[in-house]
C-alpha atoms as a PDB file:
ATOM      1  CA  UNK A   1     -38.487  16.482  18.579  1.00  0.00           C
ATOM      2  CA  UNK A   2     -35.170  16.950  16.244  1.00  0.00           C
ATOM      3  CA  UNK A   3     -32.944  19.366  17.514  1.00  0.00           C
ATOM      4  CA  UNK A   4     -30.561  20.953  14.806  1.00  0.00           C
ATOM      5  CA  UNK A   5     -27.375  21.629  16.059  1.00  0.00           C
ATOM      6  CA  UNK A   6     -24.562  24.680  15.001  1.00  0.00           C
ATOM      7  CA  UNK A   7     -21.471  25.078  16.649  1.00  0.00           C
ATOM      8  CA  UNK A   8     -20.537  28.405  15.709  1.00  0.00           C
ATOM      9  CA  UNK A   9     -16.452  28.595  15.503  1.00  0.00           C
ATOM     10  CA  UNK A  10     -13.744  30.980  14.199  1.00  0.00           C
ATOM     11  CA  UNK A  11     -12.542  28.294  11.399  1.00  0.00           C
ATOM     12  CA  UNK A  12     -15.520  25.886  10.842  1.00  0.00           C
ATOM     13  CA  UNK A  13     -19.330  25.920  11.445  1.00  0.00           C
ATOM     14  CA  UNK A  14     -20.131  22.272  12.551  1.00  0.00           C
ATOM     15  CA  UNK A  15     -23.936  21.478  12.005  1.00  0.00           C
ATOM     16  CA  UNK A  16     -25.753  18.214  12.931  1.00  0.00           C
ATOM     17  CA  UNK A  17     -29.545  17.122  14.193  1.00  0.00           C
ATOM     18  CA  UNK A  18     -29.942  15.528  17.787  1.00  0.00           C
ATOM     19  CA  UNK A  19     -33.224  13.353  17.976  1.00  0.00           C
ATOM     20  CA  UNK A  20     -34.620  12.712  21.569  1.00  0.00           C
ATOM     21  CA  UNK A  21     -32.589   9.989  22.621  1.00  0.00           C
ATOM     22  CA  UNK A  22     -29.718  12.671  22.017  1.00  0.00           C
ATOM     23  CA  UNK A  23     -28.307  10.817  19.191  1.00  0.00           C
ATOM     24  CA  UNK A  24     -26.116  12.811  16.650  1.00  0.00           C
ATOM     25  CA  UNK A  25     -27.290  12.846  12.931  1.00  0.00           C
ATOM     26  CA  UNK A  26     -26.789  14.284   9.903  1.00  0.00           C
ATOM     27  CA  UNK A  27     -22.761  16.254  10.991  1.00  0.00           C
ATOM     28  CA  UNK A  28     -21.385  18.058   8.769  1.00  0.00           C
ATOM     29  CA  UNK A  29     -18.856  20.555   8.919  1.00  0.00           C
ATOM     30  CA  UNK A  30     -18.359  24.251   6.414  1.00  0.00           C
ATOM     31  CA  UNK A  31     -15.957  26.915   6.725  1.00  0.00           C
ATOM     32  CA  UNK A  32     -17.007  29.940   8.819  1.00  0.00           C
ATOM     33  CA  UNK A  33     -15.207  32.098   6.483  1.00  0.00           C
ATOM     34  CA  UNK A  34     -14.845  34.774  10.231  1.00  0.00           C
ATOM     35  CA  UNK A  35     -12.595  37.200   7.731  1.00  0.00           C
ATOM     36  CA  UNK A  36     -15.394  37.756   5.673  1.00  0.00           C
ATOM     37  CA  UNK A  37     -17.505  39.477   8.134  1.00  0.00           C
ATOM     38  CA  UNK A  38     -20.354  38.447  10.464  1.00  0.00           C
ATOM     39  CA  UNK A  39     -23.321  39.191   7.738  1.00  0.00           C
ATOM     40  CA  UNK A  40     -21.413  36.560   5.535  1.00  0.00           C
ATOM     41  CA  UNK A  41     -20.848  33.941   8.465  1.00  0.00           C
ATOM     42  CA  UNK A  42     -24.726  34.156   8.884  1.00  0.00           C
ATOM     43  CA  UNK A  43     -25.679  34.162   5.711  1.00  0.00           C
ATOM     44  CA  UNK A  44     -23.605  31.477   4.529  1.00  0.00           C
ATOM     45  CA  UNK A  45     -24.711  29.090   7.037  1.00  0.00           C
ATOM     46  CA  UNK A  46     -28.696  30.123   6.113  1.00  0.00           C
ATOM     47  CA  UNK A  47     -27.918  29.126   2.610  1.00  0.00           C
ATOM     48  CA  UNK A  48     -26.363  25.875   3.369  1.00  0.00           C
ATOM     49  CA  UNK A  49     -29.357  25.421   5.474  1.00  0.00           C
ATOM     50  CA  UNK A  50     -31.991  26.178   2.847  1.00  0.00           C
ATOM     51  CA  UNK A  51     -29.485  23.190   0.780  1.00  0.00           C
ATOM     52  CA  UNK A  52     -30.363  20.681   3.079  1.00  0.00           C
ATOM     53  CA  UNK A  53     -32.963  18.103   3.969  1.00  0.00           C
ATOM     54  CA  UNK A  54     -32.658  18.514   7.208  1.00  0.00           C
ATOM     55  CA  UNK A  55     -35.688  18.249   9.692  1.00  0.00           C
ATOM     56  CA  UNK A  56     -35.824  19.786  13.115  1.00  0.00           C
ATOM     57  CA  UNK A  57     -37.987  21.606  15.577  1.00  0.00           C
ATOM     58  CA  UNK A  58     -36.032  23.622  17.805  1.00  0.00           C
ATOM     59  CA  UNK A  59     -32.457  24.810  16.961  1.00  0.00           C
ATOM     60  CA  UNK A  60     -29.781  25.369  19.686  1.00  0.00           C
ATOM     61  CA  UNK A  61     -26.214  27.279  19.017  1.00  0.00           C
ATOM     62  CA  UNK A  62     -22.879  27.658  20.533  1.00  0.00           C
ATOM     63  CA  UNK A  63     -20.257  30.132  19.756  1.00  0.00           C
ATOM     64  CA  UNK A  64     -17.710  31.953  21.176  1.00  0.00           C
ATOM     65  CA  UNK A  65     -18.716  35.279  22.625  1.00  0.00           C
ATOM     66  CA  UNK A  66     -21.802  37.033  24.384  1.00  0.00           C
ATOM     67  CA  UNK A  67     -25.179  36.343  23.756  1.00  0.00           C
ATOM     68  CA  UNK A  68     -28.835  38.569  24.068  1.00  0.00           C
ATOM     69  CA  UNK A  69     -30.859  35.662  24.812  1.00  0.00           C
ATOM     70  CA  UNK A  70     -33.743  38.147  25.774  1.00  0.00           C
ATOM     71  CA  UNK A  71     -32.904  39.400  22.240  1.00  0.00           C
ATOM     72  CA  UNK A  72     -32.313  36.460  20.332  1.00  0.00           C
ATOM     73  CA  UNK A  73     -28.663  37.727  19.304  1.00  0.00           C
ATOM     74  CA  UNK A  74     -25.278  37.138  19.212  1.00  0.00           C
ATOM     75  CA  UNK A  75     -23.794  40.579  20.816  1.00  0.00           C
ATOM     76  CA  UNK A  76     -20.113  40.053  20.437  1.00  0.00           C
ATOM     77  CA  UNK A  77     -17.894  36.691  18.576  1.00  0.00           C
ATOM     78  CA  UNK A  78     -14.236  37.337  18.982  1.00  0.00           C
ATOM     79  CA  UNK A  79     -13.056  36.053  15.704  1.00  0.00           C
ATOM     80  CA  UNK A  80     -16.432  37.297  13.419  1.00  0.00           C
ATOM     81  CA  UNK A  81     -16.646  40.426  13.478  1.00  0.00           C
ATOM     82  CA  UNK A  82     -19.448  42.751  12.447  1.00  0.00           C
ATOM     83  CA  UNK A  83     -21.645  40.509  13.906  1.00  0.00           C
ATOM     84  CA  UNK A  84     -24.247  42.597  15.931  1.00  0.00           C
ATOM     85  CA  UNK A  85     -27.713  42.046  17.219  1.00  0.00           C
ATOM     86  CA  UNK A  86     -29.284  42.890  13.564  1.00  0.00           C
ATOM     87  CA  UNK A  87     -27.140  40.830  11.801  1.00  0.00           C
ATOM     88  CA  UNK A  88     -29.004  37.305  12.355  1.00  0.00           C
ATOM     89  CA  UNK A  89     -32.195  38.663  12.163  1.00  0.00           C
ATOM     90  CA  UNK A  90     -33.211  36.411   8.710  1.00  0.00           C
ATOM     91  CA  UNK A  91     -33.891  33.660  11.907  1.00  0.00           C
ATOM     92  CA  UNK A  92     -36.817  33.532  13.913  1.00  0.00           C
ATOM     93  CA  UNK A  93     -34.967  32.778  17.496  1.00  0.00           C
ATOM     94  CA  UNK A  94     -37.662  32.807  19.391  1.00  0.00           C
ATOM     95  CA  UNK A  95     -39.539  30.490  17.398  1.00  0.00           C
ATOM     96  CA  UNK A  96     -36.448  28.085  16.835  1.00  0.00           C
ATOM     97  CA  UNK A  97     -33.748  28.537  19.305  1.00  0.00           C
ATOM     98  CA  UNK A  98     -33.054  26.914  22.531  1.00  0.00           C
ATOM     99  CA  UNK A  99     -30.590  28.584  25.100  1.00  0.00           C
ATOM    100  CA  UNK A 100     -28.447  26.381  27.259  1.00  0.00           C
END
């Protein structure tokens, strides 16, 4: 099982795949853009997804902030704002996402 990876800052977005020995594949590193709004930080980093090749089965994130794991949301990021519990909602977390 690949594991894709997104780190979730207030100046980049660093995205890579894990594969079960926990090795790190496939970093790369875009620009959260955090004065542009939460909708764009999202939606950014879903297009740049749809760019890539990338295969995975399960998807874990960390960012700064509180998260609605029950929900499947990000409920506060100190540095993106406007990003609420509707915002992400183009993702299927529950299908995708593991919480640590």
């Amino acid at each position: 099982m690949n594991i894709l990876t997104i780190d979730i800052g207030g100046t980049t977005i660093k995205i890579a795949t894990t594969d079960p020995k926990g090795n790190i594949n496939n970093l790369m590193t875009i620009p959260t853009e955090s004065e542009r709004g939460g909708k764009h930080v999202i939606n950014n980093l879903i297009t740049h997804l749809k760019s890539t090749s990338l295969s995975f089965n399960k998807i874990g994130v960390s960012t700064v902030g509180f998260i609605d794991e029950e929900r499947g949301s990000i409920l506060y990021a100190n540095k993106i704002s406007q990003i609420t519990p509707g915002a992400a909602s183009k993702i299927n977390y529950k299908r995708y996402f593991v919480f640590l």
